[in-house]
C-alpha atoms as a PDB file:
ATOM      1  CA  UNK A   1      34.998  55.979   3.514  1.00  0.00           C
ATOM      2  CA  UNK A   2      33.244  59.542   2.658  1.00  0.00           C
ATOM      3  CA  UNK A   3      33.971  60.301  -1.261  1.00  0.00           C
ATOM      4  CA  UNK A   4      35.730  63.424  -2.065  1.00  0.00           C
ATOM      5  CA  UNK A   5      34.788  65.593  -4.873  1.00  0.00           C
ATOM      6  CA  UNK A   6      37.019  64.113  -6.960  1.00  0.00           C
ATOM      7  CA  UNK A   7      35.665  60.579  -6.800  1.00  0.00           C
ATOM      8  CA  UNK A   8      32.466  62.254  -7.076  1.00  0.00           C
ATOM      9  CA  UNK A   9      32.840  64.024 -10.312  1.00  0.00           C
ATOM     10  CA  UNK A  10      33.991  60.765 -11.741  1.00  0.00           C
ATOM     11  CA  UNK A  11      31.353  58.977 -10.767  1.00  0.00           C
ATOM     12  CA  UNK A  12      28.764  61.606 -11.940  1.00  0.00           C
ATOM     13  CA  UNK A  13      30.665  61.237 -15.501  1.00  0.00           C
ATOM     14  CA  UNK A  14      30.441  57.277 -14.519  1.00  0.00           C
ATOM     15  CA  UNK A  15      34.368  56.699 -15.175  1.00  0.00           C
ATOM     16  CA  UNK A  16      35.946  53.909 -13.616  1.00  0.00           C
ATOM     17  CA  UNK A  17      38.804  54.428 -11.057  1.00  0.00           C
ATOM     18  CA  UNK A  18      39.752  52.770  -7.999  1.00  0.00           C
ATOM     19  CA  UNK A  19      41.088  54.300  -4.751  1.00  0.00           C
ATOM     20  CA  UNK A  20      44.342  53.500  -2.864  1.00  0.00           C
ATOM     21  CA  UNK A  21      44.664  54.292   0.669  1.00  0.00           C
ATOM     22  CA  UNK A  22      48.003  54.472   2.059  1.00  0.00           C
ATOM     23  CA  UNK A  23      49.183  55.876   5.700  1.00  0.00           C
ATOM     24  CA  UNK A  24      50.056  59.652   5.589  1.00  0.00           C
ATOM     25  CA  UNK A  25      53.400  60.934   7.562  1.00  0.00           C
ATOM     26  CA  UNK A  26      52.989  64.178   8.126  1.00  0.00           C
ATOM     27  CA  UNK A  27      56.954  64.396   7.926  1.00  0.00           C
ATOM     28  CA  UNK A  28      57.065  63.093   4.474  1.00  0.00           C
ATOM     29  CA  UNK A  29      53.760  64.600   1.845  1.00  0.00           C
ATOM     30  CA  UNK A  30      56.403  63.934  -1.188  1.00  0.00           C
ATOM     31  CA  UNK A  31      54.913  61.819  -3.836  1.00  0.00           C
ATOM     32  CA  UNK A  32      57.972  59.386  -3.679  1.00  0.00           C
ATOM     33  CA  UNK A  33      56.553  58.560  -0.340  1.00  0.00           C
ATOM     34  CA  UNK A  34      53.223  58.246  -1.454  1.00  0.00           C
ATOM     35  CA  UNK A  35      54.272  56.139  -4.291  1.00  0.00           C
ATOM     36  CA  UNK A  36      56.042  53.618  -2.227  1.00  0.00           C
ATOM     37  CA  UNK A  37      52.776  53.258  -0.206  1.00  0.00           C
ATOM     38  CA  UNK A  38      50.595  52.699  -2.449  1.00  0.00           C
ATOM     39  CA  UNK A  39      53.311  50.656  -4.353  1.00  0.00           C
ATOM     40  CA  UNK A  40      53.498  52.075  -7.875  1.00  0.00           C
ATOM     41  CA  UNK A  41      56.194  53.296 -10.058  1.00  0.00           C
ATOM     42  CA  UNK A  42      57.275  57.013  -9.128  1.00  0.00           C
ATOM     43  CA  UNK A  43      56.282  58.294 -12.893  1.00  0.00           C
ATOM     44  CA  UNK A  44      52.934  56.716 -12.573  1.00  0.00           C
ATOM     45  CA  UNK A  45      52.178  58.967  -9.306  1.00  0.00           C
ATOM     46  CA  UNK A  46      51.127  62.153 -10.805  1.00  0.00           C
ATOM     47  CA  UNK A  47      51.326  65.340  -8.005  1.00  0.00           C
ATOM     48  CA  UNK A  48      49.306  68.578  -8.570  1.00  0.00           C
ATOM     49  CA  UNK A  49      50.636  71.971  -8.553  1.00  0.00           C
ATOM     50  CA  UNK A  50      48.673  75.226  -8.306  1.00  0.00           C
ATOM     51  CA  UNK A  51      50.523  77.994 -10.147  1.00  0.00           C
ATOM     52  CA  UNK A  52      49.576  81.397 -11.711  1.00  0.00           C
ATOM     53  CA  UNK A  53      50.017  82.740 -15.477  1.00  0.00           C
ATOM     54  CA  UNK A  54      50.378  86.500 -16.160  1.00  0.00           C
ATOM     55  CA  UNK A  55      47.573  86.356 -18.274  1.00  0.00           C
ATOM     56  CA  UNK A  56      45.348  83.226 -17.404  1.00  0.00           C
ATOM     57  CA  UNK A  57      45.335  83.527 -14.099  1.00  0.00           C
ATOM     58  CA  UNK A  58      45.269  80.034 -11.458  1.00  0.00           C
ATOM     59  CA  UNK A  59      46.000  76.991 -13.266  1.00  0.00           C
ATOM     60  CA  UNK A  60      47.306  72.925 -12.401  1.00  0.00           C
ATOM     61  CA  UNK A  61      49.663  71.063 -13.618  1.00  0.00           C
ATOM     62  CA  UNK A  62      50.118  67.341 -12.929  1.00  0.00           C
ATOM     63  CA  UNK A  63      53.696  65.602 -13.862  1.00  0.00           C
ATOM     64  CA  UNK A  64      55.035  62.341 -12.544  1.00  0.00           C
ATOM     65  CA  UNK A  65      55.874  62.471  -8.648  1.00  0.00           C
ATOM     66  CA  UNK A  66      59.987  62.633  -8.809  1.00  0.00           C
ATOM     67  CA  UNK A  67      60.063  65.193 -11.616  1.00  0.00           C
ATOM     68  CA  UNK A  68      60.339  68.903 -11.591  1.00  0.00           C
ATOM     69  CA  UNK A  69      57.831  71.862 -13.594  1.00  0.00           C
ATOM     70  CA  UNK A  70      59.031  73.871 -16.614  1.00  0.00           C
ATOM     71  CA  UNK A  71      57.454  76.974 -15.900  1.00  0.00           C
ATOM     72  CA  UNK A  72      59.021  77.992 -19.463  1.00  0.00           C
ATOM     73  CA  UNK A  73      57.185  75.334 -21.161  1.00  0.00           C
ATOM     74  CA  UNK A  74      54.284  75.576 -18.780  1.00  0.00           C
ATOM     75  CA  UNK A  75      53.226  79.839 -19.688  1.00  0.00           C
ATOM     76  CA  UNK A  76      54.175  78.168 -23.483  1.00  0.00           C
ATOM     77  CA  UNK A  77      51.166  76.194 -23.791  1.00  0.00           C
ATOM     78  CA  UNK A  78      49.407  78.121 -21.538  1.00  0.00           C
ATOM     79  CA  UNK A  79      49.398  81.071 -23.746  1.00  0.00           C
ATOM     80  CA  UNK A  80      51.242  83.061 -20.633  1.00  0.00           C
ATOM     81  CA  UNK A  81      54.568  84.858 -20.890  1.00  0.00           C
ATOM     82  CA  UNK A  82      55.230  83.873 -17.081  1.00  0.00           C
ATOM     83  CA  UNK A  83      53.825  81.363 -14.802  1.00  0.00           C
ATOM     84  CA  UNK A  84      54.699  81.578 -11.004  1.00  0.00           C
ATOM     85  CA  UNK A  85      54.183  79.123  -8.284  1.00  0.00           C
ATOM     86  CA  UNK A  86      50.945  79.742  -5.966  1.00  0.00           C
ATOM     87  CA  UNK A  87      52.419  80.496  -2.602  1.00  0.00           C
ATOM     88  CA  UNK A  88      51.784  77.522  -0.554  1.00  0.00           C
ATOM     89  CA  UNK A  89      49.779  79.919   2.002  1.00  0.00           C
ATOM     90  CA  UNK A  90      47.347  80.956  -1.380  1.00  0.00           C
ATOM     91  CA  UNK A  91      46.524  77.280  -2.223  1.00  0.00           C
ATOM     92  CA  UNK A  92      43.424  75.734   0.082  1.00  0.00           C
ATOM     93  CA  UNK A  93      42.279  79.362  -0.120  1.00  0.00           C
ATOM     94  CA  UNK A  94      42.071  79.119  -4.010  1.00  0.00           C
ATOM     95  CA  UNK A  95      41.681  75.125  -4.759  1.00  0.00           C
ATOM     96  CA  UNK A  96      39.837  74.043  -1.000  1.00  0.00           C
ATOM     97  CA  UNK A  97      42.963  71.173  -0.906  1.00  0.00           C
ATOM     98  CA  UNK A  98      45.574  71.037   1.650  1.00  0.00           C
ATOM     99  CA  UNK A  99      49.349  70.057   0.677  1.00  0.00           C
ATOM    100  CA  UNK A 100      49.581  66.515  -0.235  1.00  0.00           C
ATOM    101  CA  UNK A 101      45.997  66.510  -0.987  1.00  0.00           C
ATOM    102  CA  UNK A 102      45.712  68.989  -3.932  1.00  0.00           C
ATOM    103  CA  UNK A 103      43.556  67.014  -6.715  1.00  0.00           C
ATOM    104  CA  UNK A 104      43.506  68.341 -10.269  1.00  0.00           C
ATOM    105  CA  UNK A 105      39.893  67.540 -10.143  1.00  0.00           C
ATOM    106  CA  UNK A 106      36.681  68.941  -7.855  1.00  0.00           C
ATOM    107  CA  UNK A 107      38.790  72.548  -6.969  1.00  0.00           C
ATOM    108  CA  UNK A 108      36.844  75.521  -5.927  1.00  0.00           C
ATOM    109  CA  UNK A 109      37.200  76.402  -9.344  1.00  0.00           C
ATOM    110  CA  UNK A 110      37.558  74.697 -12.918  1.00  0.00           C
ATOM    111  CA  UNK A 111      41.046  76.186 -13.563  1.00  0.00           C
ATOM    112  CA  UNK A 112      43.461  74.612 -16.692  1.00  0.00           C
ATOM    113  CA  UNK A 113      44.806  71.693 -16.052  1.00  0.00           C
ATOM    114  CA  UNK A 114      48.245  70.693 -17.740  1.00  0.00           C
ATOM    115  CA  UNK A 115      48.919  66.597 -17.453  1.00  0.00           C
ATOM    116  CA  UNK A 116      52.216  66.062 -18.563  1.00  0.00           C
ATOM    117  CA  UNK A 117      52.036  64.252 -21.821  1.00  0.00           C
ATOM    118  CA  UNK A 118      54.236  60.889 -19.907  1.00  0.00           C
ATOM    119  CA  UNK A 119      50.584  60.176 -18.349  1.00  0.00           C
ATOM    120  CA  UNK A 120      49.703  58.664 -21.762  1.00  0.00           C
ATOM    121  CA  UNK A 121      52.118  56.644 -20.984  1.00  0.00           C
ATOM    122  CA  UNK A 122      50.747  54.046 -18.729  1.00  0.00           C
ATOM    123  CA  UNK A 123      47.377  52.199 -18.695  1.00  0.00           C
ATOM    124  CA  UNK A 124      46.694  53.985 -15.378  1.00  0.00           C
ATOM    125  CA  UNK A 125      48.300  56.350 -13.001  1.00  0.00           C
ATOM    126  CA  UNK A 126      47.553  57.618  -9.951  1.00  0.00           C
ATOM    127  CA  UNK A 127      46.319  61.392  -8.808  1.00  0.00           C
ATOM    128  CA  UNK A 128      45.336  62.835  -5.266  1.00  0.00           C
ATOM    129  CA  UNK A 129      41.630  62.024  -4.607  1.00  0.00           C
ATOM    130  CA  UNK A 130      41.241  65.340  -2.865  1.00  0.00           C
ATOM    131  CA  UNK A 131      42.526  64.256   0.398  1.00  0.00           C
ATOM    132  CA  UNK A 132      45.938  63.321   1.972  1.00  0.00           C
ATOM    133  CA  UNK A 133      45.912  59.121   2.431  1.00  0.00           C
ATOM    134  CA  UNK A 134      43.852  58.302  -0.808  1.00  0.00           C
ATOM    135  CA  UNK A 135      44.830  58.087  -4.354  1.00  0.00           C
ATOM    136  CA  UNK A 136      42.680  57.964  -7.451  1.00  0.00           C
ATOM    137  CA  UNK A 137      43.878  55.542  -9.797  1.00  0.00           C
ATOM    138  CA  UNK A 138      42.278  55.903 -13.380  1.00  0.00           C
ATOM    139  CA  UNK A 139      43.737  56.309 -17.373  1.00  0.00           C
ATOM    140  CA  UNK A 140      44.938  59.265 -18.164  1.00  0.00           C
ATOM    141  CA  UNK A 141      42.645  59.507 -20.976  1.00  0.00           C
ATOM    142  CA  UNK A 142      39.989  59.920 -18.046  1.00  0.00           C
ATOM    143  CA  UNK A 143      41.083  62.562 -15.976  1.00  0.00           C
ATOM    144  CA  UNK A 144      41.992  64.314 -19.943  1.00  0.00           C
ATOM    145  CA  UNK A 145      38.085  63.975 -19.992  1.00  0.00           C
ATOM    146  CA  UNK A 146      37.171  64.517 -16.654  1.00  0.00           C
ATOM    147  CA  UNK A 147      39.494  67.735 -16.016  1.00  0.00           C
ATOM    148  CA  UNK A 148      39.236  68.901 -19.703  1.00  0.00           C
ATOM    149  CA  UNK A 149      42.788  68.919 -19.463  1.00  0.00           C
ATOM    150  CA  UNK A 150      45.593  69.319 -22.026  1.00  0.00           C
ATOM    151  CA  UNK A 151      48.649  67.314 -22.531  1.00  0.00           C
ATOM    152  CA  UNK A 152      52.143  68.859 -22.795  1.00  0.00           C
ATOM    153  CA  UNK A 153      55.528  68.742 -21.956  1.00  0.00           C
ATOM    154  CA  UNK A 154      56.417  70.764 -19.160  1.00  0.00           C
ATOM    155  CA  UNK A 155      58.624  69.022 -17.025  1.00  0.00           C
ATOM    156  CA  UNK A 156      62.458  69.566 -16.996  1.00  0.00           C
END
């Protein structure tokens, strides 16, 4: 198995993580399908989205797989006054990641990264390792570290 960037930047940081494999259906890239292969809780699969302040520019934010973003909250702590969804067209041109494979870590660029504060939550959860049919399990106190992200809430 070739490592993606993600696994790669955690291993350069040497934090511990495991990967999950599970079968992709091309039908299905939700993350309730994904966590039901890899069989975790739905709040402990954490899905990336790519979306776009007013004033920051690209940023992530990663909430538990069955919830929806706050894009109120979101520009709040993101010091925006609006934050858009990326058009799904604009996102492997910006991040290098294909739907169902977007990974808040190893993007074409370092943008922000919002983990919703829930992550804290569990002892691990589980992130896209870059790639659609692998997951990156680790803490969330990790990928805080290893995506300098903040926590907030910014789910609905």
């Amino acid at each position: 198995m070739k490592k993606t960037n993600a696994a790669r930047i955690l291993d350069k940081m040497n934090i511990a993580y495991d990967i999950k494999e599970y079968e992709v259906d091309l039908n299905d890239l939700s993350a309730v399908h994904v966590a039901a292969n890899v069989g975790m809780d739905i709040k402990m699969v954490f899905k990336t989205l790519v979306a776009r302040g007013d004033k920051t520019g690209v940023l992530m934010a990663c909430i538990p797989g069955d919830d929806e973003l706050n894009l109120k909250k979101l520009a709040t702590v993101s010091n925006n006054k609006k934050v858009e969804m990326v058009h799904l067209k604009e996102v492997q041109g910006l991040t290098g990641y294909i739907r169902g494979g977007c990974s808040p870590l190893g993007a074409k660029k370092n943008f922000p990264v919002f983990l919703h504060e829930s992550a804290l939550d569990f002892p691990r959860i589980a992130i896209s390792a870059g790639k659609r049919g692998e997951q990156l399990l680790l803490s969330a106190a990790d990928l805080i570290t290893a995506a300098n992200a903040q926590t907030a809430d910014i789910i609905k």
